[in-house]
C-alpha atoms as a PDB file:
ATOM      1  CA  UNK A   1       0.000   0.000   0.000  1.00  0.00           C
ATOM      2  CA  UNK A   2       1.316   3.417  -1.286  1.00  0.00           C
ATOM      3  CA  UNK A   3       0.645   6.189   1.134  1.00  0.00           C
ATOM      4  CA  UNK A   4       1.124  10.206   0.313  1.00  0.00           C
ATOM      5  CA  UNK A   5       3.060  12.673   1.579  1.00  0.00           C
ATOM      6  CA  UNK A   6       2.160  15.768   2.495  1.00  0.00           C
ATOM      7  CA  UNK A   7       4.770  16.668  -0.195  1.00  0.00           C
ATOM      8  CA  UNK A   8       2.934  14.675  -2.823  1.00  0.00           C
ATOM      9  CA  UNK A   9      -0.830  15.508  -2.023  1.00  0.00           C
ATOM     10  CA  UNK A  10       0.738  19.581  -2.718  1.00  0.00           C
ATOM     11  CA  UNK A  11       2.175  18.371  -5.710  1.00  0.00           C
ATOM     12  CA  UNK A  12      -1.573  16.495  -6.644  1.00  0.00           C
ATOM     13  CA  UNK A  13      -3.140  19.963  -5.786  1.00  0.00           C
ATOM     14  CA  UNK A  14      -1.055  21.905  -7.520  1.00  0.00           C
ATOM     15  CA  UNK A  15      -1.305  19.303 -10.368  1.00  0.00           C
ATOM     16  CA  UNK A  16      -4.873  19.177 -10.684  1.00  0.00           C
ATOM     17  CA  UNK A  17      -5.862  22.858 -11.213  1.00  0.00           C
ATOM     18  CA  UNK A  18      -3.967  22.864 -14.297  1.00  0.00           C
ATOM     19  CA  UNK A  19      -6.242  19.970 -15.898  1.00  0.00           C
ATOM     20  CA  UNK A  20      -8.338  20.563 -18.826  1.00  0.00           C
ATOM     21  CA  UNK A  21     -11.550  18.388 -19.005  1.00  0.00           C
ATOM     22  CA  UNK A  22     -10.300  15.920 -21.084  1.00  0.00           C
ATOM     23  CA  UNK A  23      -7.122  14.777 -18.384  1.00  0.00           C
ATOM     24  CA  UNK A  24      -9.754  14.751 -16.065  1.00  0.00           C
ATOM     25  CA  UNK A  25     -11.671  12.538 -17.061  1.00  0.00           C
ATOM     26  CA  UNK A  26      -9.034  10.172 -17.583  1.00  0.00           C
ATOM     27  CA  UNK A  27      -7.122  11.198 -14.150  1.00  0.00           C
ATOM     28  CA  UNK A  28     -10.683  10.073 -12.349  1.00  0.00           C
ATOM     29  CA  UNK A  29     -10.703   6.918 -14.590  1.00  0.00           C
ATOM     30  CA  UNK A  30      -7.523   6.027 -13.384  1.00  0.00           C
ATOM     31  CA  UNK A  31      -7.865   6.241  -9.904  1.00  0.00           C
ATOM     32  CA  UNK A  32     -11.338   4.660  -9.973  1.00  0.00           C
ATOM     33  CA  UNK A  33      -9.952   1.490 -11.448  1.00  0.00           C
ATOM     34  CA  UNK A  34     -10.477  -1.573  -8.996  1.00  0.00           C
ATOM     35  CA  UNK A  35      -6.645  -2.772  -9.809  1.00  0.00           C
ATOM     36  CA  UNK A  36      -5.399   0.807  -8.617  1.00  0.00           C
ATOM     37  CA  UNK A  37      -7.447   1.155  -5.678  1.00  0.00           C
ATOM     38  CA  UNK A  38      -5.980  -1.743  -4.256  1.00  0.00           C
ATOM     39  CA  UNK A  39      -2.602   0.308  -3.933  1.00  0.00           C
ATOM     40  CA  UNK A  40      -3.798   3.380  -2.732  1.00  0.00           C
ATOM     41  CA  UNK A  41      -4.512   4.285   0.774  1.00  0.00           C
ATOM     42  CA  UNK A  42      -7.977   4.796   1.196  1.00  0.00           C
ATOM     43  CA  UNK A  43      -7.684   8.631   2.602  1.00  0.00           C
ATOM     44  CA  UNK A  44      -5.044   9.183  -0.280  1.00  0.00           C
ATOM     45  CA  UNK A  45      -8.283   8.453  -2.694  1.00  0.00           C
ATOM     46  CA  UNK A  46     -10.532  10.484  -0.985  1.00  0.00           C
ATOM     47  CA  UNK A  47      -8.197  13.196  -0.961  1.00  0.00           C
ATOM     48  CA  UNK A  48      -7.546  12.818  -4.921  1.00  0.00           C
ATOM     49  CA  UNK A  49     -11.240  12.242  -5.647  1.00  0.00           C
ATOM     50  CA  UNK A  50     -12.017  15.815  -3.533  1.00  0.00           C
ATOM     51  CA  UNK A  51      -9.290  17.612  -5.476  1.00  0.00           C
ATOM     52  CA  UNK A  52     -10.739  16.050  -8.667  1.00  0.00           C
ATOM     53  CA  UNK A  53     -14.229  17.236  -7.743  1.00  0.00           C
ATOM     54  CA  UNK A  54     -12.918  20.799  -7.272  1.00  0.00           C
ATOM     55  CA  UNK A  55     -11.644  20.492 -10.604  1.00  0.00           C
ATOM     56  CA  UNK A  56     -14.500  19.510 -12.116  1.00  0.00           C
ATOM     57  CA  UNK A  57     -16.951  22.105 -10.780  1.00  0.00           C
ATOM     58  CA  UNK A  58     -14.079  24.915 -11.846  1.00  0.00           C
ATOM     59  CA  UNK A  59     -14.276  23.553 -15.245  1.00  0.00           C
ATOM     60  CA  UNK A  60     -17.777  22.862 -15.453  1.00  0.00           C
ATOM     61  CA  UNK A  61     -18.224  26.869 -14.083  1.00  0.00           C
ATOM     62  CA  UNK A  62     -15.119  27.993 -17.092  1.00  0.00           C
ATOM     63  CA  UNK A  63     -17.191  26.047 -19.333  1.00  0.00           C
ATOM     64  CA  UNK A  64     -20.909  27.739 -18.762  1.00  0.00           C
ATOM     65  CA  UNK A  65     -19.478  31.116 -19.000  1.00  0.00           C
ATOM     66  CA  UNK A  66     -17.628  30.523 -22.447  1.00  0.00           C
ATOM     67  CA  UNK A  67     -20.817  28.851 -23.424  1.00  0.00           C
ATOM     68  CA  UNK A  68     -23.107  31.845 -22.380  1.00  0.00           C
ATOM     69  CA  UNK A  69     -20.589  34.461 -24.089  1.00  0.00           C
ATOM     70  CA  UNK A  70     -20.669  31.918 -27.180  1.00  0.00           C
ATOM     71  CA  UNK A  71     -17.167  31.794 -26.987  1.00  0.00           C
ATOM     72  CA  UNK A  72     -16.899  28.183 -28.823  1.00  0.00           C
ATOM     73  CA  UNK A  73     -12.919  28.587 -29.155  1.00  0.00           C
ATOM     74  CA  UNK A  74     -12.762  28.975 -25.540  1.00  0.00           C
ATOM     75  CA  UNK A  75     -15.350  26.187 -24.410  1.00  0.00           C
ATOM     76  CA  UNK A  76     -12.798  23.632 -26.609  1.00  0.00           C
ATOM     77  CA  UNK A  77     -10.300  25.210 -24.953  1.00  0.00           C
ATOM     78  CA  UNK A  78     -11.392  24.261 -21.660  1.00  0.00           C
ATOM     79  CA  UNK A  79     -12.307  20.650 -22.538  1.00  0.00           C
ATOM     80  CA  UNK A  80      -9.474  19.619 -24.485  1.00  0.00           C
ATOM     81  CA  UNK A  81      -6.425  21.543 -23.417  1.00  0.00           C
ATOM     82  CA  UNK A  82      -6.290  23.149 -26.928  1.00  0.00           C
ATOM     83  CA  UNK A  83      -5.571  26.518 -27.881  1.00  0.00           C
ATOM     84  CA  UNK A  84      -9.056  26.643 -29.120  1.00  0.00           C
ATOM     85  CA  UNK A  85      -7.488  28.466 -32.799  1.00  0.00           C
END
């Protein structure tokens, strides 16, 4: 069983905000995967899957306001990491 440091769970934090919708949907598929699970601490996954879910409702909120501005470029932008050009 792999536990976190306080080091790494920064690092995850700091990692996470810089995800575009796309990485996080796979980043939550990975962790969610029964083989993974079995290596991971279970407050280490509830820690990731909170930091996840913060990410998600920040890009969810990015995405509604490109949407509402009809800002297309930006909403792919947002999902897929692209430039959006």
């Amino acid at each position: 069983m792999v536990k976190m440091t306080q080091e790494d769970r920064e690092y995850f934090k700091n990692g996470v905000k810089t995800l575009c919708g796309t990485e996080l949907v796979f980043a939550i598929r990975v962790i969610e995967d029964k083989d993974m699970k079995k290596g991971i601490d279970s407050k280490d996954l509830e820690f990731m899957k909170k930091e996840l879910g913060r990410q998600a409702g920040a890009i969810w909120a990015k995405l509604l306001r490109a949407l509402k501005k009809h800002d297309f470029k930006e909403a792919e932008k947002i999902l897929t990491g692209g430039t959006g050009e």
